[in-house]
PDB file of N, CA and C in Angstrom:
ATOM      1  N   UNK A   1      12.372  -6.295  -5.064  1.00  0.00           N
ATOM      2  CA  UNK A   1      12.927  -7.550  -4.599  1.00  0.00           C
ATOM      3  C   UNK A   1      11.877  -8.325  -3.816  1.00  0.00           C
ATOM      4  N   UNK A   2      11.912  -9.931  -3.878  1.00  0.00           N
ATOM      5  CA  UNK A   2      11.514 -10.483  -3.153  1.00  0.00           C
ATOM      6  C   UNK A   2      11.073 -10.502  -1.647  1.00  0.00           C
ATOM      7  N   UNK A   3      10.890 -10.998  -0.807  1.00  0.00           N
ATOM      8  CA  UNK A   3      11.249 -10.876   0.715  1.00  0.00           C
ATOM      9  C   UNK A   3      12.568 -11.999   0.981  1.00  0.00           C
ATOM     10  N   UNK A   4      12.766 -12.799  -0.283  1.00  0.00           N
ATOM     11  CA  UNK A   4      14.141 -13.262  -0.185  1.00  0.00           C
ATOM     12  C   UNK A   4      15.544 -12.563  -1.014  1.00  0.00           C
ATOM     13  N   UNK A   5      15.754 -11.741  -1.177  1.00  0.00           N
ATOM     14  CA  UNK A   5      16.409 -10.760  -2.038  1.00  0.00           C
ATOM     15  C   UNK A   5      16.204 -11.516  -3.241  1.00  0.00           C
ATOM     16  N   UNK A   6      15.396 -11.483  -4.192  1.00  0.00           N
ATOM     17  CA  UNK A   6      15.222 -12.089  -5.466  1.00  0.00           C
ATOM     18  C   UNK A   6      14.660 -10.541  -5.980  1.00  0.00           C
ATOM     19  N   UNK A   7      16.114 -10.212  -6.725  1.00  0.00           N
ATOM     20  CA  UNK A   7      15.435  -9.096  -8.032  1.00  0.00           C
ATOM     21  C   UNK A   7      14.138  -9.641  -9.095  1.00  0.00           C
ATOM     22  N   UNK A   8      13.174  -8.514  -8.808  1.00  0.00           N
ATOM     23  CA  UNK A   8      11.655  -8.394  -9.420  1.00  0.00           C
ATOM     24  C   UNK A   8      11.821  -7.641 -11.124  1.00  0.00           C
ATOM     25  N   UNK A   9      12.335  -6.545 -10.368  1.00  0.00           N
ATOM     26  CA  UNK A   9      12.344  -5.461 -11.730  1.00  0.00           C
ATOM     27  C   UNK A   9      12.431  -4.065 -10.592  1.00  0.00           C
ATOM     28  N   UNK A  10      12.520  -2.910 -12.049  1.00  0.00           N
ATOM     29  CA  UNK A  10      12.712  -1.512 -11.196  1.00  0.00           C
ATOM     30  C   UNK A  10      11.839  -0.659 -11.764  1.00  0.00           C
ATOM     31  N   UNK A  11      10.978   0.792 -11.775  1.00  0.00           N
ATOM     32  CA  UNK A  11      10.361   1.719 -12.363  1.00  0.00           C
ATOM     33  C   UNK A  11      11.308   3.304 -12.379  1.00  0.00           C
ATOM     34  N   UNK A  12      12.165   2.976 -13.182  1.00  0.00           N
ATOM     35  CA  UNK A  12      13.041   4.307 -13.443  1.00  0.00           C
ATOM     36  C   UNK A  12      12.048   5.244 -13.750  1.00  0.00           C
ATOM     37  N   UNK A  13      10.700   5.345 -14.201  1.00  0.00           N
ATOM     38  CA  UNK A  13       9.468   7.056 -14.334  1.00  0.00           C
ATOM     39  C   UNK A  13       9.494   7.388 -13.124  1.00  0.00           C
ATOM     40  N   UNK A  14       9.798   6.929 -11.782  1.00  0.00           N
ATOM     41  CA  UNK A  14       9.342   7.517 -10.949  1.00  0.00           C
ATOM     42  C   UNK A  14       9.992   8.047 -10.382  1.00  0.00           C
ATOM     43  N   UNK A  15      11.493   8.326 -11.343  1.00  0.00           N
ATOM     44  CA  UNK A  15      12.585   9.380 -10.724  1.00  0.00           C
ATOM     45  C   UNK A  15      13.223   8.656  -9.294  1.00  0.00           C
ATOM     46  N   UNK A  16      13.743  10.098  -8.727  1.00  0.00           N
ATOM     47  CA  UNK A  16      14.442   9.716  -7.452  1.00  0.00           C
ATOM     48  C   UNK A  16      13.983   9.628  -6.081  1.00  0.00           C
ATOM     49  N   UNK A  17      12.963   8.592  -6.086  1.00  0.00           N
ATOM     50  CA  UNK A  17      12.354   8.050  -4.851  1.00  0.00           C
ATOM     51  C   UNK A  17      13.022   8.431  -3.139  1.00  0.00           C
ATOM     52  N   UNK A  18      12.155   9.728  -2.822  1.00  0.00           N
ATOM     53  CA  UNK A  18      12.697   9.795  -1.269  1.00  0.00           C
ATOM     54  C   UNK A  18      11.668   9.080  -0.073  1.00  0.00           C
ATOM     55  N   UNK A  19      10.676   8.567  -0.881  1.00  0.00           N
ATOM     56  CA  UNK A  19       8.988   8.122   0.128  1.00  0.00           C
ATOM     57  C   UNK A  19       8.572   7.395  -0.920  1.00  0.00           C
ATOM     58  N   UNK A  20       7.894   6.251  -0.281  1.00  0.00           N
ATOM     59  CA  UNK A  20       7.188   5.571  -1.277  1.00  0.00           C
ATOM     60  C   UNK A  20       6.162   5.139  -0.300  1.00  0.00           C
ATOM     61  N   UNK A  21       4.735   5.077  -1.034  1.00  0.00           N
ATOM     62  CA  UNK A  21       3.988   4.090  -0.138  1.00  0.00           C
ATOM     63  C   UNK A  21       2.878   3.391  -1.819  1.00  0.00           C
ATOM     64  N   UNK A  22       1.887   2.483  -0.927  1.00  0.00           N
ATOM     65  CA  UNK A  22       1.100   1.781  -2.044  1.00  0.00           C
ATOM     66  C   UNK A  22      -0.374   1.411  -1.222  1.00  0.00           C
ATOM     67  N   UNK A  23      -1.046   1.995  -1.890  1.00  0.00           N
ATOM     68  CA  UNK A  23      -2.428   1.100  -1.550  1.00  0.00           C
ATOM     69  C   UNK A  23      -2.715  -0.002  -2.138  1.00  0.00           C
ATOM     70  N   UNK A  24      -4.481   0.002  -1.550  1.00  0.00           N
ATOM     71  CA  UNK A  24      -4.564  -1.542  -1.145  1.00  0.00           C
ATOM     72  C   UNK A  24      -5.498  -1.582  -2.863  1.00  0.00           C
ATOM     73  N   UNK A  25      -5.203  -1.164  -3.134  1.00  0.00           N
ATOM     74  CA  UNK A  25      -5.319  -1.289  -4.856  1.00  0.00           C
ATOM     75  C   UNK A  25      -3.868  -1.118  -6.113  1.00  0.00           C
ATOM     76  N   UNK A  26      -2.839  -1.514  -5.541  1.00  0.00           N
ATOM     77  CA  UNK A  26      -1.664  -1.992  -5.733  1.00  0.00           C
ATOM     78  C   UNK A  26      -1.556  -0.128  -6.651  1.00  0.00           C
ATOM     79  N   UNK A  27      -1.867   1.075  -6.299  1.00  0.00           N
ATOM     80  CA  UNK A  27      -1.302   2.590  -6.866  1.00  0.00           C
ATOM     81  C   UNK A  27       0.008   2.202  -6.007  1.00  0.00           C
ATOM     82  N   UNK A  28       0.951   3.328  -6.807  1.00  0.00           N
ATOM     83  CA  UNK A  28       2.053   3.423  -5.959  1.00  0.00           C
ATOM     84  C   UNK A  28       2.263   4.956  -6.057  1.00  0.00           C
ATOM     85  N   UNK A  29       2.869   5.508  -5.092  1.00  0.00           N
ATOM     86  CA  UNK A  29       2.798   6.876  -4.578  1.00  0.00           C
ATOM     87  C   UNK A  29       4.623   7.181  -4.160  1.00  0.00           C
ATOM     88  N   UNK A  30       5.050   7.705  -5.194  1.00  0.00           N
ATOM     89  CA  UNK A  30       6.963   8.325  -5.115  1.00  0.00           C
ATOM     90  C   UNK A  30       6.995   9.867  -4.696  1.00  0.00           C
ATOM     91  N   UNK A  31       7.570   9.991  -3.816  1.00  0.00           N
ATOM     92  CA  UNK A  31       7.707  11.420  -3.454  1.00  0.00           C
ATOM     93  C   UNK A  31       9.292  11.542  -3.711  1.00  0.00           C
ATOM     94  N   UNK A  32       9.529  12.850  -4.303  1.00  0.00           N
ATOM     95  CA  UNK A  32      10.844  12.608  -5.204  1.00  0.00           C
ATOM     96  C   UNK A  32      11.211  14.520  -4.461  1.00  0.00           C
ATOM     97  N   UNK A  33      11.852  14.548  -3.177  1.00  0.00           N
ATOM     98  CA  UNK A  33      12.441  15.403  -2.614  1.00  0.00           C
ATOM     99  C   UNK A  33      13.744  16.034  -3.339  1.00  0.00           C
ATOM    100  N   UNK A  34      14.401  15.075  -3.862  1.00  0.00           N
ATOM    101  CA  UNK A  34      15.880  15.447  -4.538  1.00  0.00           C
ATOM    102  C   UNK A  34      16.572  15.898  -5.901  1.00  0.00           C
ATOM    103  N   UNK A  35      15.356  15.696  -6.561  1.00  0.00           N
ATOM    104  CA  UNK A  35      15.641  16.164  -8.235  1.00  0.00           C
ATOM    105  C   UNK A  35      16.210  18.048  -8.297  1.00  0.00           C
ATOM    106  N   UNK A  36      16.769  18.220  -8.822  1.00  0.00           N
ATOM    107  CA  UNK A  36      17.252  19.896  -8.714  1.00  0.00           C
ATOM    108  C   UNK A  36      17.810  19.705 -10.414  1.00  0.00           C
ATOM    109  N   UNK A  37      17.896  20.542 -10.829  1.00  0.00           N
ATOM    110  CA  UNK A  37      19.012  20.399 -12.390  1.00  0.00           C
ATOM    111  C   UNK A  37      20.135  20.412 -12.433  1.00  0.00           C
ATOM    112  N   UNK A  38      20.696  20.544 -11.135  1.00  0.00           N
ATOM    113  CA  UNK A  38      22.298  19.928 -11.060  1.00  0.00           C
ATOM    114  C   UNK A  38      22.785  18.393 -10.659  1.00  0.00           C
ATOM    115  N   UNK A  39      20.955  18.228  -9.715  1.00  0.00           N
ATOM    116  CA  UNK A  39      21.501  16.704  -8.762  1.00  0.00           C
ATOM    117  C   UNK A  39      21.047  15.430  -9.903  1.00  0.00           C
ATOM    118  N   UNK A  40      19.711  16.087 -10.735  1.00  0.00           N
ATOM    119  CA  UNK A  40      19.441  15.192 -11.385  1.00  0.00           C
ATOM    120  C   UNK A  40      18.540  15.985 -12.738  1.00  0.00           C
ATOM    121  N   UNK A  41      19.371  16.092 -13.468  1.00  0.00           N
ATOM    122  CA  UNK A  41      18.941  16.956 -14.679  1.00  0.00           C
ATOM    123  C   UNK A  41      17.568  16.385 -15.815  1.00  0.00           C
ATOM    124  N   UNK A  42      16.980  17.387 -16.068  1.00  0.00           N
ATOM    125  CA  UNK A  42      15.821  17.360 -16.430  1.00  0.00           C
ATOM    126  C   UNK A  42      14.262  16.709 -15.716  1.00  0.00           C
ATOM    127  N   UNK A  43      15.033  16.642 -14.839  1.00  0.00           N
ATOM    128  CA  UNK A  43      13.501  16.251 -13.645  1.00  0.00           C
ATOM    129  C   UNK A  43      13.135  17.035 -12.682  1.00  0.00           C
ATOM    130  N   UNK A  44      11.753  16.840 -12.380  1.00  0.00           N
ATOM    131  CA  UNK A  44      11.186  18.005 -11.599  1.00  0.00           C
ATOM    132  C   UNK A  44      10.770  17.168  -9.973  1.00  0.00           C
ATOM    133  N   UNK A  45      11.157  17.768  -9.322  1.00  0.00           N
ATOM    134  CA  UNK A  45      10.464  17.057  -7.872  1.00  0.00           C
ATOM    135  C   UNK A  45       9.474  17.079  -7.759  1.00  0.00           C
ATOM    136  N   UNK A  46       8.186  16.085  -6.789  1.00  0.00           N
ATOM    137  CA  UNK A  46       7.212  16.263  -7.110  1.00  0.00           C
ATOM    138  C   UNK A  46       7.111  14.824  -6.600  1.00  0.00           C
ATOM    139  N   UNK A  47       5.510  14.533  -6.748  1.00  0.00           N
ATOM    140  CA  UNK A  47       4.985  12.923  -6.619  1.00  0.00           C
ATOM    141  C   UNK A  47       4.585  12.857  -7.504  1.00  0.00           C
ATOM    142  N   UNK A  48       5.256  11.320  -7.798  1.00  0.00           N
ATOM    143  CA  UNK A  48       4.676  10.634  -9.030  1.00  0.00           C
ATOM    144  C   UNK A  48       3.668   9.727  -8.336  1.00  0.00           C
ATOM    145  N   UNK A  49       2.110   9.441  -9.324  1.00  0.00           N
ATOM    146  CA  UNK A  49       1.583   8.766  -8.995  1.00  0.00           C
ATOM    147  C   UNK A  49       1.268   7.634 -10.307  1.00  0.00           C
ATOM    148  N   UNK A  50       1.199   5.873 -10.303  1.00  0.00           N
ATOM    149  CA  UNK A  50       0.683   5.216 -10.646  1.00  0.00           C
ATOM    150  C   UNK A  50       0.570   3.971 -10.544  1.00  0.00           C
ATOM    151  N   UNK A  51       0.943   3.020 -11.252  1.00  0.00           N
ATOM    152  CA  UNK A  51       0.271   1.719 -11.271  1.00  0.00           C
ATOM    153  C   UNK A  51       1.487   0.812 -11.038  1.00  0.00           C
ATOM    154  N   UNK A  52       1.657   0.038  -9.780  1.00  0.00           N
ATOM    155  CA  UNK A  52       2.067  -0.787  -9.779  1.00  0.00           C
ATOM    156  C   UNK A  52       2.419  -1.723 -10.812  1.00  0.00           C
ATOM    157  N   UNK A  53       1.762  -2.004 -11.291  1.00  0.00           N
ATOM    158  CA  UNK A  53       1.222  -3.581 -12.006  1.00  0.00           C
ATOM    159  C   UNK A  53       2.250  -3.478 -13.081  1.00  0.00           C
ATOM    160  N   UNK A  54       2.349  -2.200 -14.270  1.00  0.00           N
ATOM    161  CA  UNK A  54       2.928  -2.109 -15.073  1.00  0.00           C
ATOM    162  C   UNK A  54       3.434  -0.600 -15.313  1.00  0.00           C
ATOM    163  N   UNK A  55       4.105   0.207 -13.727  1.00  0.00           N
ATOM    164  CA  UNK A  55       5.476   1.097 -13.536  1.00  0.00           C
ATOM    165  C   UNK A  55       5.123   2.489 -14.598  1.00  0.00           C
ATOM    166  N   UNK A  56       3.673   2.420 -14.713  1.00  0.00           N
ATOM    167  CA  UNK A  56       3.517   3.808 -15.794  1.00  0.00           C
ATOM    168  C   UNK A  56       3.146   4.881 -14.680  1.00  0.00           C
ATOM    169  N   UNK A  57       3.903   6.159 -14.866  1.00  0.00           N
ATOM    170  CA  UNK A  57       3.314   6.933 -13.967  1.00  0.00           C
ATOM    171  C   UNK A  57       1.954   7.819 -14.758  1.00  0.00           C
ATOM    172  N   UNK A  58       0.819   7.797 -14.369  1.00  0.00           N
ATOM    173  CA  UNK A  58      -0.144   8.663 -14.379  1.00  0.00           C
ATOM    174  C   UNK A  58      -0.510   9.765 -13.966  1.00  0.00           C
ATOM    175  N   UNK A  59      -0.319  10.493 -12.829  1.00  0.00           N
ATOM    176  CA  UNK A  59      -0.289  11.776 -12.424  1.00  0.00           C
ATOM    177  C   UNK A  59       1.279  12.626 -11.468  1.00  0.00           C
ATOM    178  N   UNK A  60       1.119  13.237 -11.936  1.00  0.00           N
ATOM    179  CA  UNK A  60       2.565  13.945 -11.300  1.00  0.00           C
ATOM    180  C   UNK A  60       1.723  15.565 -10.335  1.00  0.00           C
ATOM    181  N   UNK A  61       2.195  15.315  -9.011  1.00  0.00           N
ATOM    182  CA  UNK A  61       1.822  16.658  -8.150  1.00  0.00           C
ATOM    183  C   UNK A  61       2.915  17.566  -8.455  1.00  0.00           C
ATOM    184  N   UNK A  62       3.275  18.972  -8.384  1.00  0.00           N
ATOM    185  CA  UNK A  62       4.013  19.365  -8.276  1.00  0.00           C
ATOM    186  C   UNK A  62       4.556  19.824  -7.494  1.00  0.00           C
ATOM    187  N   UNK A  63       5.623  20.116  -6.319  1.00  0.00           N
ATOM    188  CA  UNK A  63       5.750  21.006  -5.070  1.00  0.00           C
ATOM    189  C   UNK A  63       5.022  21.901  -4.785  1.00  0.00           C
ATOM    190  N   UNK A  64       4.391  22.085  -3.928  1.00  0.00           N
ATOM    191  CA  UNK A  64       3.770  23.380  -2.976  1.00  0.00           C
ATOM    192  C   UNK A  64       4.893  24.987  -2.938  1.00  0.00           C
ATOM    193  N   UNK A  65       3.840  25.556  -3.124  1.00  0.00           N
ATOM    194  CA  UNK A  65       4.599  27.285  -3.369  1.00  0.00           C
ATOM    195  C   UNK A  65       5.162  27.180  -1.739  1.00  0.00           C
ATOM    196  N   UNK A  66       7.047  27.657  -1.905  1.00  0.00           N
ATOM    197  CA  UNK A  66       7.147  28.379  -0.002  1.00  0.00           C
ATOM    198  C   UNK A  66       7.861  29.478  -0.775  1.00  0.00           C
ATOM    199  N   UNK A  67       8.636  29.997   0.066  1.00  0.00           N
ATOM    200  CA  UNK A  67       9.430  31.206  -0.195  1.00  0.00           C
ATOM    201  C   UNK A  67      11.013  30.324  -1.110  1.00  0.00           C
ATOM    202  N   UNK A  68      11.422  29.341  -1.226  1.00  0.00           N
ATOM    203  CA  UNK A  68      11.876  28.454  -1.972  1.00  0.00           C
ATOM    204  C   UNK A  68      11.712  28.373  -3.358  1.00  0.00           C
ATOM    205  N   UNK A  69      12.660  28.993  -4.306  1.00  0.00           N
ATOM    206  CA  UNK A  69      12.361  28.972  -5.555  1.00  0.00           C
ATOM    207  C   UNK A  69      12.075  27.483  -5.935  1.00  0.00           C
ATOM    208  N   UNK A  70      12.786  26.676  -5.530  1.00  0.00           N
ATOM    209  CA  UNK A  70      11.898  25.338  -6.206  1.00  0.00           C
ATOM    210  C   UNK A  70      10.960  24.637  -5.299  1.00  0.00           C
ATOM    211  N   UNK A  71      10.037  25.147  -4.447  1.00  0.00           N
ATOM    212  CA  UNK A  71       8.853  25.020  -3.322  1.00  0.00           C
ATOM    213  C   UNK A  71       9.146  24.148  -2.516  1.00  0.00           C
ATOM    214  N   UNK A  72       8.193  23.265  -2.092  1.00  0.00           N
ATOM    215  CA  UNK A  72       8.458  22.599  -1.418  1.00  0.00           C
ATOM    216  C   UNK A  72       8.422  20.881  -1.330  1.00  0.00           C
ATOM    217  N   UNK A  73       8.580  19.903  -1.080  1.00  0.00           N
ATOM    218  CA  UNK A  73       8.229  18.641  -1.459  1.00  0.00           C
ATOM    219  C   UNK A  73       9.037  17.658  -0.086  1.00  0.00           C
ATOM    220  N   UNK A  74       7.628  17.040   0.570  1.00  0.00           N
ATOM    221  CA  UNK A  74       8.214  16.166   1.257  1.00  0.00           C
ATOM    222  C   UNK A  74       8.760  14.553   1.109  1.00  0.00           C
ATOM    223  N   UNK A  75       9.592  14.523   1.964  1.00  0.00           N
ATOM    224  CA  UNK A  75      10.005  13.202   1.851  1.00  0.00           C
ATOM    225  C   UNK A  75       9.975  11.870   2.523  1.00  0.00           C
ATOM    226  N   UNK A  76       8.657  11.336   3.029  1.00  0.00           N
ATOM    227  CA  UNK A  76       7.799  10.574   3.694  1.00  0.00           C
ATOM    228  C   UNK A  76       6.883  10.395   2.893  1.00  0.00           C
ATOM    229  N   UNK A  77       6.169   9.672   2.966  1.00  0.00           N
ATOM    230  CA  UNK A  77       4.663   9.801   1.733  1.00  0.00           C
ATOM    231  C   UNK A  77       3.940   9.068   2.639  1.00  0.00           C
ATOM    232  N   UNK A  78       2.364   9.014   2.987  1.00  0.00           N
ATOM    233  CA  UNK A  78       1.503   8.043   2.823  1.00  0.00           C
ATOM    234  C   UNK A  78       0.178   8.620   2.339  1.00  0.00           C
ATOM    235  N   UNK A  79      -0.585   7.409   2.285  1.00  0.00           N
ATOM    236  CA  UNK A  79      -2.126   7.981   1.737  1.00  0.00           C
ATOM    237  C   UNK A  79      -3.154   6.989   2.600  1.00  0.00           C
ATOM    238  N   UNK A  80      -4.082   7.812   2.607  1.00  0.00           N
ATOM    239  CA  UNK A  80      -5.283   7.465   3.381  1.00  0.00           C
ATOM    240  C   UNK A  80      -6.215   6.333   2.754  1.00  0.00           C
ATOM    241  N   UNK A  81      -7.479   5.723   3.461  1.00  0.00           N
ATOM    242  CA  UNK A  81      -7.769   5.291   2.722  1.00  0.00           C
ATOM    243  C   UNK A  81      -8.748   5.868   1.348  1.00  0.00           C
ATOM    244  N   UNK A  82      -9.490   7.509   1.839  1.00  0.00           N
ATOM    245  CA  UNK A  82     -10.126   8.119   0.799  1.00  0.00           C
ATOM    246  C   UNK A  82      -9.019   8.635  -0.106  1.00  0.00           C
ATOM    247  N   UNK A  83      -7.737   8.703  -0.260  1.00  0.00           N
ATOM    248  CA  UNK A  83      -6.721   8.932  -1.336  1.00  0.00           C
ATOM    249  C   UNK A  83      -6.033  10.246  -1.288  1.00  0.00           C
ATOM    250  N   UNK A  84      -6.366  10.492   0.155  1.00  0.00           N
ATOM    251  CA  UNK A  84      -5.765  11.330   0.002  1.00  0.00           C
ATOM    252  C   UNK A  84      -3.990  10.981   0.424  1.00  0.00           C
ATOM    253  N   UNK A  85      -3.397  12.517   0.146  1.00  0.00           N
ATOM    254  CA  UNK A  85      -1.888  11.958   0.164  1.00  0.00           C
ATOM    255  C   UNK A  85      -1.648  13.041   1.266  1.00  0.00           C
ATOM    256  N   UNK A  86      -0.158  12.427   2.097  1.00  0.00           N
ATOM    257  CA  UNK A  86       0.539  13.044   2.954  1.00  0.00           C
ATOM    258  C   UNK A  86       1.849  13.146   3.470  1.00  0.00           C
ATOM    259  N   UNK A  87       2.987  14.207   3.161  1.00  0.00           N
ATOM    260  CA  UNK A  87       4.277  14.335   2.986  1.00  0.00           C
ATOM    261  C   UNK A  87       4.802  14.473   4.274  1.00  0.00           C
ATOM    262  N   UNK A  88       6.041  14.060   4.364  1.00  0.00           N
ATOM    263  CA  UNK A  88       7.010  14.666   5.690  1.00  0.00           C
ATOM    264  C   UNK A  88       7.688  15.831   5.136  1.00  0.00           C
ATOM    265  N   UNK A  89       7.214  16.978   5.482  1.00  0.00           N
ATOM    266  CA  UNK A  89       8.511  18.012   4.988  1.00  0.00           C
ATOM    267  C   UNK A  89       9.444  18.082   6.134  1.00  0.00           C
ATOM    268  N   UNK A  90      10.777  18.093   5.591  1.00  0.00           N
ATOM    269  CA  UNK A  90      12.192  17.874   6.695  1.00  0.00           C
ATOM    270  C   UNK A  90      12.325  19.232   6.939  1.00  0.00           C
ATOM    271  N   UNK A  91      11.890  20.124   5.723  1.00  0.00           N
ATOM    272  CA  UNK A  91      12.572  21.467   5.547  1.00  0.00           C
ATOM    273  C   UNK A  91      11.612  22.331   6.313  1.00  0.00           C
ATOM    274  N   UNK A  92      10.582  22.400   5.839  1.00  0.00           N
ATOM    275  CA  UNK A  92       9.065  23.267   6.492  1.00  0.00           C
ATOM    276  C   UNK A  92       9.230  22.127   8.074  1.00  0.00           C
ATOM    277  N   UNK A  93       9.740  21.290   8.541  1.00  0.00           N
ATOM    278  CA  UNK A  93       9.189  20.509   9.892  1.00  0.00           C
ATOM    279  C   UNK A  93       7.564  20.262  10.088  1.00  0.00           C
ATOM    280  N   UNK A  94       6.898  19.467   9.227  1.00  0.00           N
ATOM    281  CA  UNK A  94       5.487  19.621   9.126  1.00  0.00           C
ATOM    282  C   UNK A  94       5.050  18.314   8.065  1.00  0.00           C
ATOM    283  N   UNK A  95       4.001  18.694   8.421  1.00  0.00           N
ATOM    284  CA  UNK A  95       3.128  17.506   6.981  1.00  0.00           C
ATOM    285  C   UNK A  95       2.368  18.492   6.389  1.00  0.00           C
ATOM    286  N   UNK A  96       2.687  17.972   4.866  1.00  0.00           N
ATOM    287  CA  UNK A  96       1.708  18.443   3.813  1.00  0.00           C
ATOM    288  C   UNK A  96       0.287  17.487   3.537  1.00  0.00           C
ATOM    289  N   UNK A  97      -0.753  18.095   3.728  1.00  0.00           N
ATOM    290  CA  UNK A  97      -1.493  17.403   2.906  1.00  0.00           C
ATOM    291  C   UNK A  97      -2.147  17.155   1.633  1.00  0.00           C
ATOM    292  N   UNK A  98      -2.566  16.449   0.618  1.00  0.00           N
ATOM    293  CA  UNK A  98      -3.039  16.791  -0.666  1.00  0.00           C
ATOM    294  C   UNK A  98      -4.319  16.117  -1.035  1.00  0.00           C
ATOM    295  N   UNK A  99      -5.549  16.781  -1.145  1.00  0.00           N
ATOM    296  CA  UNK A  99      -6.834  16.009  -0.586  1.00  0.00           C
ATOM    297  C   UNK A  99      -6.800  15.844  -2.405  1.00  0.00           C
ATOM    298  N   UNK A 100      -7.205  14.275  -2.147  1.00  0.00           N
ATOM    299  CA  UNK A 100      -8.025  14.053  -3.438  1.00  0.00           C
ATOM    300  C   UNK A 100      -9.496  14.531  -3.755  1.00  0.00           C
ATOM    301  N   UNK A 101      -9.816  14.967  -5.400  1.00  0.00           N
ATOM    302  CA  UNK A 101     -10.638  15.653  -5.651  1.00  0.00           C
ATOM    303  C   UNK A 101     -11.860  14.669  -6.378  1.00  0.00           C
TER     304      UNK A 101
END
């Protein structure tokens, strides 16, 4: 939406958005805390990462190993300016980090 509520458009690839952030190269970064196969079938939690411009996702992280059969995944997002990324976990009480390579 606008900054005047004027619908833009939406990116349904990037699943069920619990964090979002965007750099200053218009990436967009979805941290998707809530997907399970009961809450939202056939999707995996995880961050989606890609392109603003035209809503394609390009890389998908997958949750971090915990003692949690489906690991872990926070729900806050931001990224730095070297790219890297960084989660709120609600569950672990902590930040994840994910250094770009």
């Amino acid at each position: 939406m606008t900054k005047d509520g004027k619908y833009i458009g939406e990116y349904p690839d990037f699943s069920r958005g619990s964090g979002l952030a965007i750099d200053a190269s218009d990436t967009i970064y979805v941290a998707d805390s809530e997907s399970t196969a009961r809450v939202h079938p056939g999707w995996l939690r995880g961050i989606r990462i890609g392109s603003l411009k035209d809503g394609k996702v390009t890389m998908f992280v997958p949750p971090h190993k915990t003692d949690s059969p489906d690991g872990a995944m926070g729900e806050g997002i931001a990224v730095d300016a070297a790219g890297n990324v960084y989660t709120a976990e609600a569950n672990l009480r902590g930040v994840t980090k994910y250094v770009k390579n």
